[in-house]
PDB file of N, CA and C in Angstrom:
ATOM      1  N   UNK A   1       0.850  -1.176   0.000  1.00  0.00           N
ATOM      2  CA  UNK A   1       0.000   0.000   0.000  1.00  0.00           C
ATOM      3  C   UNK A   1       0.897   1.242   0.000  1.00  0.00           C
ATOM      4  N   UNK A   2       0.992   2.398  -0.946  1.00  0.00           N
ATOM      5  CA  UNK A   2       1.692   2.890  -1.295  1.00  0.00           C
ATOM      6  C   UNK A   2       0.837   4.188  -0.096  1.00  0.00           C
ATOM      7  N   UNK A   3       1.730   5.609  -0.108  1.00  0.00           N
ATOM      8  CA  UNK A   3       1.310   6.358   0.748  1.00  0.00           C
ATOM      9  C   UNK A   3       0.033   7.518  -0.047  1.00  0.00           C
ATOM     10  N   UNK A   4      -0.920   8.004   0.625  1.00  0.00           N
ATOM     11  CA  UNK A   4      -2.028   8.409  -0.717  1.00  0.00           C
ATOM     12  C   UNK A   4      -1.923  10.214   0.191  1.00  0.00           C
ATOM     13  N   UNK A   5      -1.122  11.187  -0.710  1.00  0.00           N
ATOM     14  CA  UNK A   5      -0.905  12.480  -0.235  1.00  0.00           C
ATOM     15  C   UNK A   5      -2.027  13.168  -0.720  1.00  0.00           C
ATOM     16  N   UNK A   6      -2.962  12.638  -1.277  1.00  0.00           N
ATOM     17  CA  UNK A   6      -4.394  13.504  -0.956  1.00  0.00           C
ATOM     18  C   UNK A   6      -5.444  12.988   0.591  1.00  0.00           C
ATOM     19  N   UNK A   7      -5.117  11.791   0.975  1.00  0.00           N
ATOM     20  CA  UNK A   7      -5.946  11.220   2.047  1.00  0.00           C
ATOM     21  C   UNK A   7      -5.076  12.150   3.321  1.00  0.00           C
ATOM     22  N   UNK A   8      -4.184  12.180   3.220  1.00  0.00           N
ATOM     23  CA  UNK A   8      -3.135  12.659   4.002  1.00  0.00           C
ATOM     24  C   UNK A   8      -3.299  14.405   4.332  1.00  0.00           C
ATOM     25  N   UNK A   9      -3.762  14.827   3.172  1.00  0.00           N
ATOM     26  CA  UNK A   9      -3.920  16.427   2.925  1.00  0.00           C
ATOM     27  C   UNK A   9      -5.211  16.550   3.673  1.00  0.00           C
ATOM     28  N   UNK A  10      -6.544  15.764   3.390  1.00  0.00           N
ATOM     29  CA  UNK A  10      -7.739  15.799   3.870  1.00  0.00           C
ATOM     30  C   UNK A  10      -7.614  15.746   5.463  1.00  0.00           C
ATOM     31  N   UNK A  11      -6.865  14.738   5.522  1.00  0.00           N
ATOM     32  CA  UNK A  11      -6.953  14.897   7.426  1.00  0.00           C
ATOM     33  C   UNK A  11      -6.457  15.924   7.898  1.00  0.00           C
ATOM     34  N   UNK A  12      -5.618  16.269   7.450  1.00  0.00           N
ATOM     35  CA  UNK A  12      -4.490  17.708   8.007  1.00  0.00           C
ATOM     36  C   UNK A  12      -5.922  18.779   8.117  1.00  0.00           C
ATOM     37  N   UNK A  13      -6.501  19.151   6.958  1.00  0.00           N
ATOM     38  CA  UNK A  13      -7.202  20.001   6.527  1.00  0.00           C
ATOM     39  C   UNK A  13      -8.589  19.677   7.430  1.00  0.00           C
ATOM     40  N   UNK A  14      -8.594  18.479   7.910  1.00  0.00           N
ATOM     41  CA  UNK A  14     -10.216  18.359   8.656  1.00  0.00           C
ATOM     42  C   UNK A  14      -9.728  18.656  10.249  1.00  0.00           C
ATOM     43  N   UNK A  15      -8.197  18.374  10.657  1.00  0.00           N
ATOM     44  CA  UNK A  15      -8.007  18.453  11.816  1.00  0.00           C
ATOM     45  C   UNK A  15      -8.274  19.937  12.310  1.00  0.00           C
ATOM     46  N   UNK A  16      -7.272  21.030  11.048  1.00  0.00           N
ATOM     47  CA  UNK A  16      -7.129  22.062  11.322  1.00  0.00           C
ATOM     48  C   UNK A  16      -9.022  22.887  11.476  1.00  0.00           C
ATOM     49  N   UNK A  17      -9.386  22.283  11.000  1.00  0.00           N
ATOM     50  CA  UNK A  17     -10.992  22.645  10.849  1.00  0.00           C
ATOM     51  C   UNK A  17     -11.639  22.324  12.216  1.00  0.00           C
ATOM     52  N   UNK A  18     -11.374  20.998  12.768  1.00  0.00           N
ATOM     53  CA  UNK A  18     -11.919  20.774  14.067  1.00  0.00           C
ATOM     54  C   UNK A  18     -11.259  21.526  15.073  1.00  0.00           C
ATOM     55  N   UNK A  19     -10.060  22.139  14.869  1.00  0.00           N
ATOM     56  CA  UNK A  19      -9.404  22.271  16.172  1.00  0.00           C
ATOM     57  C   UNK A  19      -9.847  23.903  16.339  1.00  0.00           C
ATOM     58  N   UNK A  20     -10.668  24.366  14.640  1.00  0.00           N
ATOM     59  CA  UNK A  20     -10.687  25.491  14.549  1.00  0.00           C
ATOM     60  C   UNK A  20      -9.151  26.790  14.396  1.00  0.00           C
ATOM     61  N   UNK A  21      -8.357  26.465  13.746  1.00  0.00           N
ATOM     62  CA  UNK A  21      -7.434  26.940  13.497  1.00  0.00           C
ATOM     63  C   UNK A  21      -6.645  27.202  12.150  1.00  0.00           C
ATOM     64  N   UNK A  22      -6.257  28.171  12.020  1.00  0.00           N
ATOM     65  CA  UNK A  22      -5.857  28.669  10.616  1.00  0.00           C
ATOM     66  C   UNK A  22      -4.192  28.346  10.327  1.00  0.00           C
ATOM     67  N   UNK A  23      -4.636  28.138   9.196  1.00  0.00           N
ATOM     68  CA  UNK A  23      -3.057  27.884   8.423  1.00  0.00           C
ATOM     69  C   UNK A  23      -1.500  28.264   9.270  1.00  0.00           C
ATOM     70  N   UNK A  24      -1.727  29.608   9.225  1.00  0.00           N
ATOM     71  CA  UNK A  24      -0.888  30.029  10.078  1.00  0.00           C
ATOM     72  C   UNK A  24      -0.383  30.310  11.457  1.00  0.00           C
ATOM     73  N   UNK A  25      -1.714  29.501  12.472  1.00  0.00           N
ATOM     74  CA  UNK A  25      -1.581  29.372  13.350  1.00  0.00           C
ATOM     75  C   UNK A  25      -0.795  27.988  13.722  1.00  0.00           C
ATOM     76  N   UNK A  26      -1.384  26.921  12.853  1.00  0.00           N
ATOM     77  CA  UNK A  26      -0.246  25.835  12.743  1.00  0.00           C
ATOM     78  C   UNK A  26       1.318  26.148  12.517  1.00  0.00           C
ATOM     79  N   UNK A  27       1.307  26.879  11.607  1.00  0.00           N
ATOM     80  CA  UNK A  27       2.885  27.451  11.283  1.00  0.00           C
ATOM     81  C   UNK A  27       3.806  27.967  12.635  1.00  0.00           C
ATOM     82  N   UNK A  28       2.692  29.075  12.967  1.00  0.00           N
ATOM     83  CA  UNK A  28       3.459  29.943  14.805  1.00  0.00           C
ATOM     84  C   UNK A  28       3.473  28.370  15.419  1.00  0.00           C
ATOM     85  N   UNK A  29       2.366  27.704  16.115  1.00  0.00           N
ATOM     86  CA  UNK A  29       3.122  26.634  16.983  1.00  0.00           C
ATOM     87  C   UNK A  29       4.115  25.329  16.260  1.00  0.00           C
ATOM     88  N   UNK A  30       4.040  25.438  15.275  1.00  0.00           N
ATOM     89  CA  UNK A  30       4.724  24.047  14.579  1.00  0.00           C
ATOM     90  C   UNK A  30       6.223  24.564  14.191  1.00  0.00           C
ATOM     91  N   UNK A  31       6.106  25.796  13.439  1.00  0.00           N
ATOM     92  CA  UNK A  31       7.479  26.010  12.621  1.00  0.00           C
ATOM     93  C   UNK A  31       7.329  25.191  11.673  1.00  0.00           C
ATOM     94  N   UNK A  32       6.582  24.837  10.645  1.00  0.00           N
ATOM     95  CA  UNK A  32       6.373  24.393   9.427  1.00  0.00           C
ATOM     96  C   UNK A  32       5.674  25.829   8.951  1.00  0.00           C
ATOM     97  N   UNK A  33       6.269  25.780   7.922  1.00  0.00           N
ATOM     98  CA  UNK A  33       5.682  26.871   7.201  1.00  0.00           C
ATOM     99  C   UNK A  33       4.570  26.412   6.459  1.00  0.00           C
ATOM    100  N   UNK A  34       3.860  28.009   6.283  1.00  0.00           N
ATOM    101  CA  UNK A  34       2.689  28.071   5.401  1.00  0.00           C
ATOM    102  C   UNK A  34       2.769  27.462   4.292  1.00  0.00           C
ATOM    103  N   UNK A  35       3.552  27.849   3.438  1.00  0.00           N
ATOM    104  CA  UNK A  35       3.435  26.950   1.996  1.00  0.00           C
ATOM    105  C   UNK A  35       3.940  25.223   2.170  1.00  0.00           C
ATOM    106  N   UNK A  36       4.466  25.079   2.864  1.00  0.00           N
ATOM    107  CA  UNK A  36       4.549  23.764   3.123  1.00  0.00           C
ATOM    108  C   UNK A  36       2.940  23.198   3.749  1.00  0.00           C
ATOM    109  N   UNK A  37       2.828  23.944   4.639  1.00  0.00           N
ATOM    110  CA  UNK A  37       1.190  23.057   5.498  1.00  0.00           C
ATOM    111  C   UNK A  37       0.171  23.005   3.916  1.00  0.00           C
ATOM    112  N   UNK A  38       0.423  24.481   3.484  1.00  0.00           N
ATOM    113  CA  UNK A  38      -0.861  24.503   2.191  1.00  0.00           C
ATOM    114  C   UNK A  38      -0.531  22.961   1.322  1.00  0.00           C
ATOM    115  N   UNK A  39       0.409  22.947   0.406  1.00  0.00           N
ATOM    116  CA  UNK A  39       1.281  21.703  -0.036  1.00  0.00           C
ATOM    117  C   UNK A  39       0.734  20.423   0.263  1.00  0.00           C
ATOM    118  N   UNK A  40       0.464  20.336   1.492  1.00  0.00           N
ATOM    119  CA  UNK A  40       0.416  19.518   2.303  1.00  0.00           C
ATOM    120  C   UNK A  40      -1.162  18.800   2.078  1.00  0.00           C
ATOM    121  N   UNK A  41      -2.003  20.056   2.499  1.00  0.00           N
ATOM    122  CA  UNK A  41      -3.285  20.048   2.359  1.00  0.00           C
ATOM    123  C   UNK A  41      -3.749  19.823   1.063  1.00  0.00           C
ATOM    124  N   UNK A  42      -3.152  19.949  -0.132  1.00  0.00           N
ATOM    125  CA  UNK A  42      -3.766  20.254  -1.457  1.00  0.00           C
ATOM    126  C   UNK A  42      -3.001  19.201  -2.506  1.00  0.00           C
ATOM    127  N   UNK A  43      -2.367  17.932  -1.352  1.00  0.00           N
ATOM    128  CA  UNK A  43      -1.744  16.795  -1.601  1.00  0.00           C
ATOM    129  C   UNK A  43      -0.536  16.856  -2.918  1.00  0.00           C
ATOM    130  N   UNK A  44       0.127  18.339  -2.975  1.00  0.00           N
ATOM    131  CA  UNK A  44       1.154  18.368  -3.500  1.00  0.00           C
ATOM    132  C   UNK A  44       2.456  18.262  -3.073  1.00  0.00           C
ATOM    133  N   UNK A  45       2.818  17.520  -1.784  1.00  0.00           N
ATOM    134  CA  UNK A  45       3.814  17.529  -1.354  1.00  0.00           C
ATOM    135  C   UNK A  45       3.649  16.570  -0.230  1.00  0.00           C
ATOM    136  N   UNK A  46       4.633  15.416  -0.167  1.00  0.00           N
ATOM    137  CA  UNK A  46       5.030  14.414   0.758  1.00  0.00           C
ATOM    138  C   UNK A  46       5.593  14.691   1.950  1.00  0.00           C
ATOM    139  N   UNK A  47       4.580  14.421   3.415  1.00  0.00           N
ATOM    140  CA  UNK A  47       5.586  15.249   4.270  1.00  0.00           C
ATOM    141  C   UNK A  47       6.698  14.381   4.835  1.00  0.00           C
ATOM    142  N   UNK A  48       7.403  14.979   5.389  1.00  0.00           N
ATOM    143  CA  UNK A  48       8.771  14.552   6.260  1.00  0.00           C
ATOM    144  C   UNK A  48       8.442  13.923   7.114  1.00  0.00           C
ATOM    145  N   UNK A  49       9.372  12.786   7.517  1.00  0.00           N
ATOM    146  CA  UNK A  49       8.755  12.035   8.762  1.00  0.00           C
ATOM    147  C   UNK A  49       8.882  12.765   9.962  1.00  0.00           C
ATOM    148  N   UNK A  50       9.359  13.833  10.234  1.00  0.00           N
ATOM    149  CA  UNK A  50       9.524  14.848  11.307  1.00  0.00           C
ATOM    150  C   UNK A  50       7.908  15.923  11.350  1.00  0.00           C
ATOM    151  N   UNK A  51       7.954  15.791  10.397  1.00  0.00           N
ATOM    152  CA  UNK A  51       6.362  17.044   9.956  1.00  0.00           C
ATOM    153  C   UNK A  51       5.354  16.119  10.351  1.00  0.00           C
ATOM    154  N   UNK A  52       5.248  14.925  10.270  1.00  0.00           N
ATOM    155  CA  UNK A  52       4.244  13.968  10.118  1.00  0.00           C
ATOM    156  C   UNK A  52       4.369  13.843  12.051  1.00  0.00           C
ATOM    157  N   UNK A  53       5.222  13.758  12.528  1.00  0.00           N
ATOM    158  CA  UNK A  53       5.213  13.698  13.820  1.00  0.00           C
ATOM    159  C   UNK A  53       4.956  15.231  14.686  1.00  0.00           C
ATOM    160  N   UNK A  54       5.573  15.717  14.391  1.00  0.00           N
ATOM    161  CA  UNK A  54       4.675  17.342  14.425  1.00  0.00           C
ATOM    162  C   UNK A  54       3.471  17.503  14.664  1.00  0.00           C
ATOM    163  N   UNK A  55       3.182  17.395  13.450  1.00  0.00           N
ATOM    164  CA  UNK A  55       1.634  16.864  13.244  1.00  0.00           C
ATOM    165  C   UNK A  55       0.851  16.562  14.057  1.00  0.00           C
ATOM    166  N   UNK A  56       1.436  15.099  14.215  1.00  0.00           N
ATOM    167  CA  UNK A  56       0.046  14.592  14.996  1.00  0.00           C
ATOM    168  C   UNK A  56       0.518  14.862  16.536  1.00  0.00           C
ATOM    169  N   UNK A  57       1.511  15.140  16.888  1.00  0.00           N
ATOM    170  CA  UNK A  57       1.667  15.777  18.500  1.00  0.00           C
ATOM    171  C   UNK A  57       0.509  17.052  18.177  1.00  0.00           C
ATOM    172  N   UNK A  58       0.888  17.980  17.601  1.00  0.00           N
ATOM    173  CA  UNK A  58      -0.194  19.376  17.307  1.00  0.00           C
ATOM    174  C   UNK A  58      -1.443  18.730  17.421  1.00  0.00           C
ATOM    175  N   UNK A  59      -2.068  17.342  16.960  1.00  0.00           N
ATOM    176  CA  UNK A  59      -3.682  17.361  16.777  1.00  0.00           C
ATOM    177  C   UNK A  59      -3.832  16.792  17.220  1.00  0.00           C
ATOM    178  N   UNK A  60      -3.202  15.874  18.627  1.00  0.00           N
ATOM    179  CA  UNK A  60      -3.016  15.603  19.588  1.00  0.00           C
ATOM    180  C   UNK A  60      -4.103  13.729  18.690  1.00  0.00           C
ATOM    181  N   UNK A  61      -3.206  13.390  18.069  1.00  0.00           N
ATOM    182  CA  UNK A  61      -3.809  12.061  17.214  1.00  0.00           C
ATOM    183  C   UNK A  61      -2.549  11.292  17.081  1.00  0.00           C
ATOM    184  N   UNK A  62      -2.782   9.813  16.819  1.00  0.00           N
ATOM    185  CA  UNK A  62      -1.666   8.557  16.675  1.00  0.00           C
ATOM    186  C   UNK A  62      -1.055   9.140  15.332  1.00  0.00           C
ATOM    187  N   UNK A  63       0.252   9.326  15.042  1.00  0.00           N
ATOM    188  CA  UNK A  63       0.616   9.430  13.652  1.00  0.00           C
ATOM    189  C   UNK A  63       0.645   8.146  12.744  1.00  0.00           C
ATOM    190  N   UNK A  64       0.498   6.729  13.252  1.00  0.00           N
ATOM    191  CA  UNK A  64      -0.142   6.032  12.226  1.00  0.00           C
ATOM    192  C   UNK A  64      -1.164   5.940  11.767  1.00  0.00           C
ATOM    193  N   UNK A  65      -2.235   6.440  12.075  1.00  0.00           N
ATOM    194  CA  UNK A  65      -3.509   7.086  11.799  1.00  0.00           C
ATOM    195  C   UNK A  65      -3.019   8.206  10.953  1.00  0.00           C
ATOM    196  N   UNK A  66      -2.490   9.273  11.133  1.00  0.00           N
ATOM    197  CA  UNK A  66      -2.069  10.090  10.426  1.00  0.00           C
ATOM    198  C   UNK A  66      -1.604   9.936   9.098  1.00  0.00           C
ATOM    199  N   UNK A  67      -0.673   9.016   8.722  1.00  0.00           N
ATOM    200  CA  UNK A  67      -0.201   8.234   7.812  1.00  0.00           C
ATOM    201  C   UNK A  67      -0.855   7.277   6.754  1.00  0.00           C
ATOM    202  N   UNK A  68      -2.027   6.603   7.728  1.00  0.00           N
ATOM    203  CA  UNK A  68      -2.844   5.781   7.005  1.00  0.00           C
ATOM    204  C   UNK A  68      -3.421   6.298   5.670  1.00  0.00           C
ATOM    205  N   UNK A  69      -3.644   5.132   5.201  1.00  0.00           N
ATOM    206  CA  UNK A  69      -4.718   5.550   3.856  1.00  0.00           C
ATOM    207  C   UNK A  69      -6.296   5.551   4.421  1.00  0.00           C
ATOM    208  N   UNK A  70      -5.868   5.045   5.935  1.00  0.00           N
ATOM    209  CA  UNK A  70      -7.826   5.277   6.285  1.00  0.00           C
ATOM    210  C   UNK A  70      -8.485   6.321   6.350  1.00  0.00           C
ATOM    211  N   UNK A  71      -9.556   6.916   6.274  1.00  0.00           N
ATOM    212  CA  UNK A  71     -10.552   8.046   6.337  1.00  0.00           C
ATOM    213  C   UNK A  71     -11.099   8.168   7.084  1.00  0.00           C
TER     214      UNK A  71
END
């Protein structure tokens, strides 16, 4: 099962929605930048296994869940 960077973009993008928080508020606490998170979200860009752990510490979620191809 290969990795699917649009399933990947959707969660980012539903987390930031539940947690109620904007692009760039991820950026101030993460230090990932904006065009990277956007990237991210709009499944043009593969994240780092460091971003991916970021991540899911920030949305306070398992990063193999994060990773998954599940929905």
């Amino acid at each position: 099962m290969s990795f699917d960077l649009k399933v990947f973009g959707d969660k980012l993008a539903r987390y930031r929605v539940q947690f109620a928080v904007s692009v760039s508020d991820v950026e101030l606490e993460t230090g990932i930048p904006k065009s990277t998170l956007t990237n991210y979200e709009n499944g043009t860009l593969e994240p780092t296994g460091d971003h991916v752990l970021i991540l899911a510490d920030y949305f306070k979620c398992d990063f193999k869940f994060f990773i998954s191809n599940e929905k």
